[in-house]
PDB file of N, CA and C in Angstrom:
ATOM      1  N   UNK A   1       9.025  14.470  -0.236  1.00  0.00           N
ATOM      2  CA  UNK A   1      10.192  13.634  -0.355  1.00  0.00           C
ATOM      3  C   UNK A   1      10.636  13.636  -1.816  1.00  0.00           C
ATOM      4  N   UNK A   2      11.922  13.423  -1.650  1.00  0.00           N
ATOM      5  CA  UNK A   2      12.733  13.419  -3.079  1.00  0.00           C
ATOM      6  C   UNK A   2      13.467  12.246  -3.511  1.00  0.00           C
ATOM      7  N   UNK A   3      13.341  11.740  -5.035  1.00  0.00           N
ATOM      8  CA  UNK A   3      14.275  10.732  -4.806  1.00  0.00           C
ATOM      9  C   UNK A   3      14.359  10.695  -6.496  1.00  0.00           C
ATOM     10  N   UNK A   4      15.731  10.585  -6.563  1.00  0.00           N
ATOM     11  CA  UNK A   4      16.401  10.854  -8.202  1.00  0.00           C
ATOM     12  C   UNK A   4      15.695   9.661  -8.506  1.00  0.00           C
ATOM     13  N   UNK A   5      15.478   8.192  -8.289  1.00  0.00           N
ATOM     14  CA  UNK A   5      14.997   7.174  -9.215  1.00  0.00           C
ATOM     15  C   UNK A   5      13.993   6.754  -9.810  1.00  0.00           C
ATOM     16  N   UNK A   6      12.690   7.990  -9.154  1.00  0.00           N
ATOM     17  CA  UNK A   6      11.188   8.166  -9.231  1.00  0.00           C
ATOM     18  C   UNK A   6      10.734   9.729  -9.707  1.00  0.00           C
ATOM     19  N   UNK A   7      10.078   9.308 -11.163  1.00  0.00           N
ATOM     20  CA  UNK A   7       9.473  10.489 -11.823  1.00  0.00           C
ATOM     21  C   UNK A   7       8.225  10.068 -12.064  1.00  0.00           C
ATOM     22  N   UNK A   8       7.510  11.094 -11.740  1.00  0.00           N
ATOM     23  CA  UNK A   8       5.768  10.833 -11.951  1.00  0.00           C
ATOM     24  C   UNK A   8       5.609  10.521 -13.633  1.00  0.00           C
ATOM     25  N   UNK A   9       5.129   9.519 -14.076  1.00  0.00           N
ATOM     26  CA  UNK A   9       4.579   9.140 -15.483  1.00  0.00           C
ATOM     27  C   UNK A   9       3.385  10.380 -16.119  1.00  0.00           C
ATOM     28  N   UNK A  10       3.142  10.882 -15.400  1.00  0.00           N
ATOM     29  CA  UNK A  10       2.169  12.120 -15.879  1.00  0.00           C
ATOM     30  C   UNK A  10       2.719  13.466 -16.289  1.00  0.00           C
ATOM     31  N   UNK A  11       3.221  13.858 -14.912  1.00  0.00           N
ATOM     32  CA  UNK A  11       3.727  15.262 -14.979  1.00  0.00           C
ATOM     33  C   UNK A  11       5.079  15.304 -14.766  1.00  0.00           C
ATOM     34  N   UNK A  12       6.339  14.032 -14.523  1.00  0.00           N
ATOM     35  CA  UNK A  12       7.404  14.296 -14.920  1.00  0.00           C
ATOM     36  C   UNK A  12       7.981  14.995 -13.524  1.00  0.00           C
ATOM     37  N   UNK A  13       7.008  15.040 -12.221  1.00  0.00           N
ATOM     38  CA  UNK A  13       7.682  15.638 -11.329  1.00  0.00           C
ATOM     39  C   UNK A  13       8.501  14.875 -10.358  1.00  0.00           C
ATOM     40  N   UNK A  14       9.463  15.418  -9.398  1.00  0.00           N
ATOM     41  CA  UNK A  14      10.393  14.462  -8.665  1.00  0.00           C
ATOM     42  C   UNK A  14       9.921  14.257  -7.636  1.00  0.00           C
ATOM     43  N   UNK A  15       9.153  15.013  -7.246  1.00  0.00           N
ATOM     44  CA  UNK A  15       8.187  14.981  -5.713  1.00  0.00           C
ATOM     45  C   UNK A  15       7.519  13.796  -5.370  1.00  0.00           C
ATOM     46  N   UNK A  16       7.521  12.903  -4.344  1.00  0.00           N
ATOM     47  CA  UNK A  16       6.132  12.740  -3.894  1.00  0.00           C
ATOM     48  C   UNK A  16       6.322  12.058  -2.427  1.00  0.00           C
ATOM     49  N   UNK A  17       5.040  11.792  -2.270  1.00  0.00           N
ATOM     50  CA  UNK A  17       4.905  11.091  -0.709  1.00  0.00           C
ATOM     51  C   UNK A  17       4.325   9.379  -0.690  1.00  0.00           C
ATOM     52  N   UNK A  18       4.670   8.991  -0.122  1.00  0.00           N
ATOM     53  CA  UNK A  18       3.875   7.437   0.120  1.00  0.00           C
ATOM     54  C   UNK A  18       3.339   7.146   1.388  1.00  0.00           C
ATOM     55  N   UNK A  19       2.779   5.913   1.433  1.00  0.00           N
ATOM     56  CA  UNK A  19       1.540   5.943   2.518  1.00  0.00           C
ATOM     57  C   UNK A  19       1.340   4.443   2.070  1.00  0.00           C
ATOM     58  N   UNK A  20       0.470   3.172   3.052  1.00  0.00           N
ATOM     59  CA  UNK A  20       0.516   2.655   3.264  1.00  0.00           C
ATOM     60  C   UNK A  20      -1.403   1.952   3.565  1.00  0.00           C
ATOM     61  N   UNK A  21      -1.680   0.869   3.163  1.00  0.00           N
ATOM     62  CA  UNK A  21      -2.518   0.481   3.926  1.00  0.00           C
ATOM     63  C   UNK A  21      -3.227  -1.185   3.431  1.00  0.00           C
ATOM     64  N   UNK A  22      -4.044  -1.974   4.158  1.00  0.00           N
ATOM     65  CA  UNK A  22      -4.279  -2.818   3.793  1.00  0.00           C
ATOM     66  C   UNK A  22      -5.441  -3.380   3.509  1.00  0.00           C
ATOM     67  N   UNK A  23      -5.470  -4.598   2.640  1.00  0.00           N
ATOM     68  CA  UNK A  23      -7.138  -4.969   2.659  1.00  0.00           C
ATOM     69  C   UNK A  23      -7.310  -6.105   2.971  1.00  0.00           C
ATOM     70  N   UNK A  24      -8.817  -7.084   2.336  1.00  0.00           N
ATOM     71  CA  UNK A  24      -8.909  -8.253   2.670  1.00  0.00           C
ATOM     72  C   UNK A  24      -8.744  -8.830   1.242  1.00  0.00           C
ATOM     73  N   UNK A  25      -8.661 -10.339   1.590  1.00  0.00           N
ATOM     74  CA  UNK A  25      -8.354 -11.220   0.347  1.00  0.00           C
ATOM     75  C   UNK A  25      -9.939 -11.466  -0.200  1.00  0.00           C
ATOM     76  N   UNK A  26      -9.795 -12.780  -0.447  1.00  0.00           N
ATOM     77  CA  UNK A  26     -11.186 -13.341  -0.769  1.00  0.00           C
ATOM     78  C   UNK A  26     -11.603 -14.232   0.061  1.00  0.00           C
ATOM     79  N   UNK A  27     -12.536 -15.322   0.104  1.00  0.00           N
ATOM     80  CA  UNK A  27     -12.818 -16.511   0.872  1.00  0.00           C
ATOM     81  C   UNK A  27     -12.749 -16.119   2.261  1.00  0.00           C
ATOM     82  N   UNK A  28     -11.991 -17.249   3.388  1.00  0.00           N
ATOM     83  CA  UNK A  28     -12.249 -16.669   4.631  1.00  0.00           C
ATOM     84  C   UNK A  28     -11.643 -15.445   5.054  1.00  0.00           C
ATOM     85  N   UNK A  29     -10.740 -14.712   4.699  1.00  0.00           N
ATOM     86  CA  UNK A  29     -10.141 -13.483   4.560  1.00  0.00           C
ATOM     87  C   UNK A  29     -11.195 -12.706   4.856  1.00  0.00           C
ATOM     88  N   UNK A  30     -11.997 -12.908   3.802  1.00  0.00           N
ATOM     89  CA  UNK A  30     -13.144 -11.413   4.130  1.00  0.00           C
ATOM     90  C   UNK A  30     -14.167 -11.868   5.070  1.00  0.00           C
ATOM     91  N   UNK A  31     -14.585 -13.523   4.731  1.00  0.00           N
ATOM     92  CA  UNK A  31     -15.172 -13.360   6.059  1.00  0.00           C
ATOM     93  C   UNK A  31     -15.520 -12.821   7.560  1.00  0.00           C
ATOM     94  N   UNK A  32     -13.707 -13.201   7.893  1.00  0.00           N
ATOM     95  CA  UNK A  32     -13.304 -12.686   9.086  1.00  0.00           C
ATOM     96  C   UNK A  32     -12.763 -11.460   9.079  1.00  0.00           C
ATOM     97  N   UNK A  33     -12.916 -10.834   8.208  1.00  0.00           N
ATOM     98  CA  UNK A  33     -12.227  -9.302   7.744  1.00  0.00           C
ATOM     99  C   UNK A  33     -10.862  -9.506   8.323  1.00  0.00           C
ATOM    100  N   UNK A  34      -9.801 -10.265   7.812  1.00  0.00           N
ATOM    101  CA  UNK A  34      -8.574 -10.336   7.486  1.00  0.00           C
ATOM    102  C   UNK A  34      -8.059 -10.159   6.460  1.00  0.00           C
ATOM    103  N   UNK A  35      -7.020  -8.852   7.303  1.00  0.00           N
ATOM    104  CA  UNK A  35      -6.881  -8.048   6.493  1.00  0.00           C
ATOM    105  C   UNK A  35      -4.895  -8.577   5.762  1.00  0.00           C
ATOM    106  N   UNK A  36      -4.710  -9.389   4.743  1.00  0.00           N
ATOM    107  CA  UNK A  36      -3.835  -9.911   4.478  1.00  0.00           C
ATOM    108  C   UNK A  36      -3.152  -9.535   3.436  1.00  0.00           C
ATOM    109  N   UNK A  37      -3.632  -8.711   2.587  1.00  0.00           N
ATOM    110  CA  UNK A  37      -3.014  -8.074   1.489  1.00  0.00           C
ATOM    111  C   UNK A  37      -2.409  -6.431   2.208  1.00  0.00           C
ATOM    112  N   UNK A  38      -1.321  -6.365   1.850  1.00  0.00           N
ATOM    113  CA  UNK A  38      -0.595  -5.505   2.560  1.00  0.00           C
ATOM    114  C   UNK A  38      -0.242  -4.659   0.959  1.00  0.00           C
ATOM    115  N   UNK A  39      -0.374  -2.926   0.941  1.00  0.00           N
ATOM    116  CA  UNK A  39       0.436  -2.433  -0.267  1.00  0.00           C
ATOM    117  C   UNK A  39       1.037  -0.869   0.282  1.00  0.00           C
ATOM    118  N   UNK A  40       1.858  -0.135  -1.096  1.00  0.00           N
ATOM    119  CA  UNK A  40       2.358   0.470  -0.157  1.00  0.00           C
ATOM    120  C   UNK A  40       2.096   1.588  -1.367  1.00  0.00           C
ATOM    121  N   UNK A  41       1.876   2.728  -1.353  1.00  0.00           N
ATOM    122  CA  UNK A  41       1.142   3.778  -2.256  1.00  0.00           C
ATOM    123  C   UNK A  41       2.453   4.564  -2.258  1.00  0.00           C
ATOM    124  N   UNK A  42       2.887   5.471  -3.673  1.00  0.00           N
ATOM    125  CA  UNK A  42       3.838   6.058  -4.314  1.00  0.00           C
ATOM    126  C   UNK A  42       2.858   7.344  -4.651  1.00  0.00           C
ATOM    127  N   UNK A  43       2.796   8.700  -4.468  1.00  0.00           N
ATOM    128  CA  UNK A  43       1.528   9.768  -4.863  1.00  0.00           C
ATOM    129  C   UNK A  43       2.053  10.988  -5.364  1.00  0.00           C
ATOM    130  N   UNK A  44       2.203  11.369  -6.478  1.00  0.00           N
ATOM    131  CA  UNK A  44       2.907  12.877  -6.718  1.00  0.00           C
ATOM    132  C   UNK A  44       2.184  14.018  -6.251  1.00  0.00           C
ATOM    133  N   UNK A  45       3.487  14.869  -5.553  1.00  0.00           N
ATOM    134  CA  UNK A  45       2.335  15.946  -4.744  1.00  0.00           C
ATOM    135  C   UNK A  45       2.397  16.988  -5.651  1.00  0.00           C
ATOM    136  N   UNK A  46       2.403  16.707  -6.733  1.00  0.00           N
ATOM    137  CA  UNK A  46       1.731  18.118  -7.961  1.00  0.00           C
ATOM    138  C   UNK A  46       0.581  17.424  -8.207  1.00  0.00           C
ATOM    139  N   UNK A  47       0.101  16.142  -9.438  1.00  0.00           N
ATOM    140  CA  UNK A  47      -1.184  16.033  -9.683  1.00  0.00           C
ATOM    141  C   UNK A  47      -1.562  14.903  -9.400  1.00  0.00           C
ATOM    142  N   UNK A  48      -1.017  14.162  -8.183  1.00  0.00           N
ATOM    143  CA  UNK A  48      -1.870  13.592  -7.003  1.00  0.00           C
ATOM    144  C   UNK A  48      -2.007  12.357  -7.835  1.00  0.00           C
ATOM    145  N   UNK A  49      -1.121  11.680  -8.932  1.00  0.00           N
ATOM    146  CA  UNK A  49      -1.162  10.448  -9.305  1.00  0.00           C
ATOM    147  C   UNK A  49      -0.510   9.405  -8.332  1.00  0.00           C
ATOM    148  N   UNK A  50      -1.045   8.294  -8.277  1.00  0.00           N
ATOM    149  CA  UNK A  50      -0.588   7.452  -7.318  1.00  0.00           C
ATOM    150  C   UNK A  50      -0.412   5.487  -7.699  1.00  0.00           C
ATOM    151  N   UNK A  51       0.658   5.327  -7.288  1.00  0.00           N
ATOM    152  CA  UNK A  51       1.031   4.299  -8.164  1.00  0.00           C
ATOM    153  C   UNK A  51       0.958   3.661  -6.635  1.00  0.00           C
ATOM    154  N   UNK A  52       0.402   1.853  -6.807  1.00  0.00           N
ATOM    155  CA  UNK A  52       0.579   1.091  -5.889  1.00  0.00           C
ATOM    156  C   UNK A  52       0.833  -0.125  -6.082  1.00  0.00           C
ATOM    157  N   UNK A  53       1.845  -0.357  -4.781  1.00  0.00           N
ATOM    158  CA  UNK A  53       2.792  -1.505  -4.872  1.00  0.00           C
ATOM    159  C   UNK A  53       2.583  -2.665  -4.238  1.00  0.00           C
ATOM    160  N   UNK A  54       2.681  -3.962  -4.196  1.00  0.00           N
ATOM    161  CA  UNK A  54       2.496  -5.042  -3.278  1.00  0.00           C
ATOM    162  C   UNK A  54       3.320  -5.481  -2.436  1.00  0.00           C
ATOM    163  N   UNK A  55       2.988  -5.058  -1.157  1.00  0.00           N
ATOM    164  CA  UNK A  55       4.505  -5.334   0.097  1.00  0.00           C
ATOM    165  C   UNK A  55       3.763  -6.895   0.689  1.00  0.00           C
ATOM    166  N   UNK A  56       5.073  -6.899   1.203  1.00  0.00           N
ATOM    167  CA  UNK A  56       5.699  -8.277   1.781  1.00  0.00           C
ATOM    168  C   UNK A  56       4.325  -7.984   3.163  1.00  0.00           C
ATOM    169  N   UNK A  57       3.983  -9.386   3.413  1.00  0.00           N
ATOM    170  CA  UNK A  57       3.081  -9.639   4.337  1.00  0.00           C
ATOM    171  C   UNK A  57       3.546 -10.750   5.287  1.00  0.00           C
ATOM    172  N   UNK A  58       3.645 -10.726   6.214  1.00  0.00           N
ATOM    173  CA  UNK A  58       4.129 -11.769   7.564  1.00  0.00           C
ATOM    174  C   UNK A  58       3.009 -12.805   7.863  1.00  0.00           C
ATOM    175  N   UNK A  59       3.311 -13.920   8.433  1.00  0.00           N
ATOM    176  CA  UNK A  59       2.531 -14.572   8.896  1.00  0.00           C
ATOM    177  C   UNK A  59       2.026 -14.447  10.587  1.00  0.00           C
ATOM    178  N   UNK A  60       2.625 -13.865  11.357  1.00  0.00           N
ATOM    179  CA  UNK A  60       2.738 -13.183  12.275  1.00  0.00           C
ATOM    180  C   UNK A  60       1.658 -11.992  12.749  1.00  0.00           C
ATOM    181  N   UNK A  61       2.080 -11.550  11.451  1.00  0.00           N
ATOM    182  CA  UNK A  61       1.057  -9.750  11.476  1.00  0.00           C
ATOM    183  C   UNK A  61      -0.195 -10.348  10.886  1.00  0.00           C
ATOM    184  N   UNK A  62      -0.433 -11.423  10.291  1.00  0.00           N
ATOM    185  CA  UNK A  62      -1.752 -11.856   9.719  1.00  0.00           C
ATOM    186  C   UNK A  62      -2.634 -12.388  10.939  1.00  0.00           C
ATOM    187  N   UNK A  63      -1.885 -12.999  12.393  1.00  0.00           N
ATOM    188  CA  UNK A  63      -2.340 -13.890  13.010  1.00  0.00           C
ATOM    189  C   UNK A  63      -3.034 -12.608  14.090  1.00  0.00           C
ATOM    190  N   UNK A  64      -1.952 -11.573  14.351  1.00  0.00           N
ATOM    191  CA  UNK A  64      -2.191 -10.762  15.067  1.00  0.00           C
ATOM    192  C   UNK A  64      -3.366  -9.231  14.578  1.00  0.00           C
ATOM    193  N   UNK A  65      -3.854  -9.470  13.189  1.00  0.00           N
ATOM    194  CA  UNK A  65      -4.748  -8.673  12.967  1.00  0.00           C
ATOM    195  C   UNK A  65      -6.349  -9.843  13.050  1.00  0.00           C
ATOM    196  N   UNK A  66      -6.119 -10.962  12.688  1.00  0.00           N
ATOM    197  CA  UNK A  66      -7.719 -11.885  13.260  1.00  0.00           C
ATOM    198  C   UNK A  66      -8.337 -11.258  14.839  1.00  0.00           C
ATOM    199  N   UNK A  67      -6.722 -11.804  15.407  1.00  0.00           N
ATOM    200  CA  UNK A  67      -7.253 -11.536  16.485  1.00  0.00           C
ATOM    201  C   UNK A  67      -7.721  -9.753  17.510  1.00  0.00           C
ATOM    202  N   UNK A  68      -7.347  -8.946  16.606  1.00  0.00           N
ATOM    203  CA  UNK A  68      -7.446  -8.029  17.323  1.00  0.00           C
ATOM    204  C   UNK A  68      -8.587  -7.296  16.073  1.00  0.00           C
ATOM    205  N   UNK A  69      -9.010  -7.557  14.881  1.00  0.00           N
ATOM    206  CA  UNK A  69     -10.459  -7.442  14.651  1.00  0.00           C
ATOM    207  C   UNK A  69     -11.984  -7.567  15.261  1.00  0.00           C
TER     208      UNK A  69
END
């Protein structure tokens, strides 16, 4: 993927891909392995640097990952 407003801080390239995934907080979060921190990964596909971002998390999608852990 291409996008004029994103240049890799390393190598200056225009390329890259993103990807997605989540973790747990602290306290009962990890207890129950709820997974509530949501981010969203930026990765240049020349030298594989990867910058990550903090996305928006629902209260909804929090209720529906307890329960299906």
């Amino acid at each position: 993927m291409q996008h004029s407003n994103w240049e890799c801080p390393k190598c200056k390239n225009f390329e890259y891909e993103t990807g997605q995934f989540a973790a747990t907080g602290g306290g009962w979060t990890k207890i129950f392995d709820i997974q509530n921190k949501k981010f969203t990964t930026v990765t240049c596909t020349r030298c594989r640097y990867t910058e990550i971002y903090k996305a928006e998390t629902s209260t909804l999608g929090n209720v529906f990952d307890f329960f299906t852990n």
